[in-house]
Protein backbone atom coordinates (compact mmCIF):
# COMPACT_ATOMS: atom_id res chain seq x y z
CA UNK A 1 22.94 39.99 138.94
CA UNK A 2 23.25 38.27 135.33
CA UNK A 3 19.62 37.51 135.15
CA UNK A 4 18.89 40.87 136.42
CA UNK A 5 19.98 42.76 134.00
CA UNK A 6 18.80 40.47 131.70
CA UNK A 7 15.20 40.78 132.27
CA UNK A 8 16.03 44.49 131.94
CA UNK A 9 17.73 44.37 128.31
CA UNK A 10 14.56 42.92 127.55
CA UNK A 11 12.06 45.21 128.35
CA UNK A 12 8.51 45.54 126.58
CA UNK A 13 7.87 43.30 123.05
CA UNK A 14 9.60 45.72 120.44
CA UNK A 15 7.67 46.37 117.25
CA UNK A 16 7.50 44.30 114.32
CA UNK A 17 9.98 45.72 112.34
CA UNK A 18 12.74 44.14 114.49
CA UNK A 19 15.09 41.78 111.97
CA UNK A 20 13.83 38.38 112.98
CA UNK A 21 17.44 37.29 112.67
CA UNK A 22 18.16 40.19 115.43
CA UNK A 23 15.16 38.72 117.60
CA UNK A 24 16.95 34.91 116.76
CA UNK A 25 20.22 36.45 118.30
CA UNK A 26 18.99 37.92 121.01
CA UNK A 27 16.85 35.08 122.14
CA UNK A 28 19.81 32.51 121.75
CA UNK A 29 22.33 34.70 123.46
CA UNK A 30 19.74 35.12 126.43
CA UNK A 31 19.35 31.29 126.93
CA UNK A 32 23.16 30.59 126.58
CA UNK A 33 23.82 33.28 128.99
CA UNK A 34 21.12 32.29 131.20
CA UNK A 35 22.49 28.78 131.17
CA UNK A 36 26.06 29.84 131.97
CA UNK A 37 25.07 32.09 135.16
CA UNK A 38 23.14 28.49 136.20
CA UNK A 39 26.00 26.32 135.22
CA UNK A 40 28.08 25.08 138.65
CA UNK A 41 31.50 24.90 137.58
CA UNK A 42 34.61 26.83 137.19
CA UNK A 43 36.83 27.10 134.35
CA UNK A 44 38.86 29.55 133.27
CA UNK A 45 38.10 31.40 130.51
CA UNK A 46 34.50 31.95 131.90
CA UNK A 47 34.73 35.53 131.68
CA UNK A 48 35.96 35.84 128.25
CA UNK A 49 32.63 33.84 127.52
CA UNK A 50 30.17 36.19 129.80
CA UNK A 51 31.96 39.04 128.14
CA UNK A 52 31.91 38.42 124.74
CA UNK A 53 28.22 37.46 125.07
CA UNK A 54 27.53 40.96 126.48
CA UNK A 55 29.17 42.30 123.12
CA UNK A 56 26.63 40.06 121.18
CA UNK A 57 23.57 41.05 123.07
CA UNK A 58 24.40 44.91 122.86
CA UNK A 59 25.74 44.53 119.39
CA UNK A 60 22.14 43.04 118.15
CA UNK A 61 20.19 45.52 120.75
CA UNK A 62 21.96 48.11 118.33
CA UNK A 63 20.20 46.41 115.23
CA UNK A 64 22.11 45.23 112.34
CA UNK A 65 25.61 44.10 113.53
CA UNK A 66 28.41 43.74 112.05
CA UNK A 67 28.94 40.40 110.38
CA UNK A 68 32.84 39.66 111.34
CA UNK A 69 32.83 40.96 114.94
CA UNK A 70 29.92 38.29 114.98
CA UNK A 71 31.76 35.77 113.84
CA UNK A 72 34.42 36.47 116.03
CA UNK A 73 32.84 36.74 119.26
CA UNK A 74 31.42 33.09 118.47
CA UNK A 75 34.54 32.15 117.95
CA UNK A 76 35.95 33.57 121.31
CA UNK A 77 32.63 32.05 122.90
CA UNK A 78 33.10 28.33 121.38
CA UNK A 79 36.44 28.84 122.36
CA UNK A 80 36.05 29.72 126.40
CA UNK A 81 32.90 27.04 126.47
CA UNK A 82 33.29 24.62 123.98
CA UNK A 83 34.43 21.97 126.43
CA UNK A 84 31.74 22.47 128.66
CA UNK A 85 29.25 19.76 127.08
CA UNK A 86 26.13 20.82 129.21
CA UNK A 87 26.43 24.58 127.27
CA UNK A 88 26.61 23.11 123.72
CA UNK A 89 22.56 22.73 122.76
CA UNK A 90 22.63 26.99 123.58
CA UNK A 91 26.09 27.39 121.93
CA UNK A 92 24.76 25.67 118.94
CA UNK A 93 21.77 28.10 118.87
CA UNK A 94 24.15 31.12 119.43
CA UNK A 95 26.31 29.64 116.45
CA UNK A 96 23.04 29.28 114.08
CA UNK A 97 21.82 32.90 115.43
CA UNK A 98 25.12 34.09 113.99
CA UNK A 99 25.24 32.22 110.65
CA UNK A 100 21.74 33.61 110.00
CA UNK A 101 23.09 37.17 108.94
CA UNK A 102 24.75 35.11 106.51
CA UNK A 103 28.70 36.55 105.14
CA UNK A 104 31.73 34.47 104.29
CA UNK A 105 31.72 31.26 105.86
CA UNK A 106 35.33 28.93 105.59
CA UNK A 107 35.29 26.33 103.71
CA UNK A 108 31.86 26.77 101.93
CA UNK A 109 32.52 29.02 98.58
């Protein structure tokens, strides 16, 4: 059903005057959750992951989101996944996606 409603979200090419970081997002948030429908295993905090994806997709279908709910639904993301070593090369996309609209980063000043 994941990949269902996928496909839908997507729809026809939008116009060019989509944010290319928006389009970035999008795109990386696709693959990762495209990946995690595919992946095999179990682990527990899987649904906190397909969830908080779903608020990243709908929050960049809106247009410009919100820089710190962002940043916190990567964090929740990295969080449920980040052990899952197959999922890193799309969480790593996700994560540059994010950093793309830019805002206070830790550590960096």
């Amino acid at each position: 059903m994941l990949r269902s409603v996928e496909q839908r979200r997507q729809g026809p090419v939008t116009s060019g005057d989509e944010d290319p970081r928006v389009t970035e997002l999008r795109s990386a948030v696709a693959r990762l959750r495209r990946r995690l429908a595919a992946h095999p295993g179990e682990f527990a905090d899987r649904t906190i992951a397909e969830e908080e994806l779903a608020a990243l997709d709908a929050m960049a279908a809106d247009g410009t989101p919100e820089i710190p709910r962002l940043r916190r639904s990567l964090l929740l993301i990295a969080g449920a996944i980040g052990s899952v070593s197959a999922l890193s090369p799309e969480l790593a996309e996700v994560r540059h996606a994010v950093d793309l609209f830019g805002g206070p980063v830790r550590g960096q000043g």
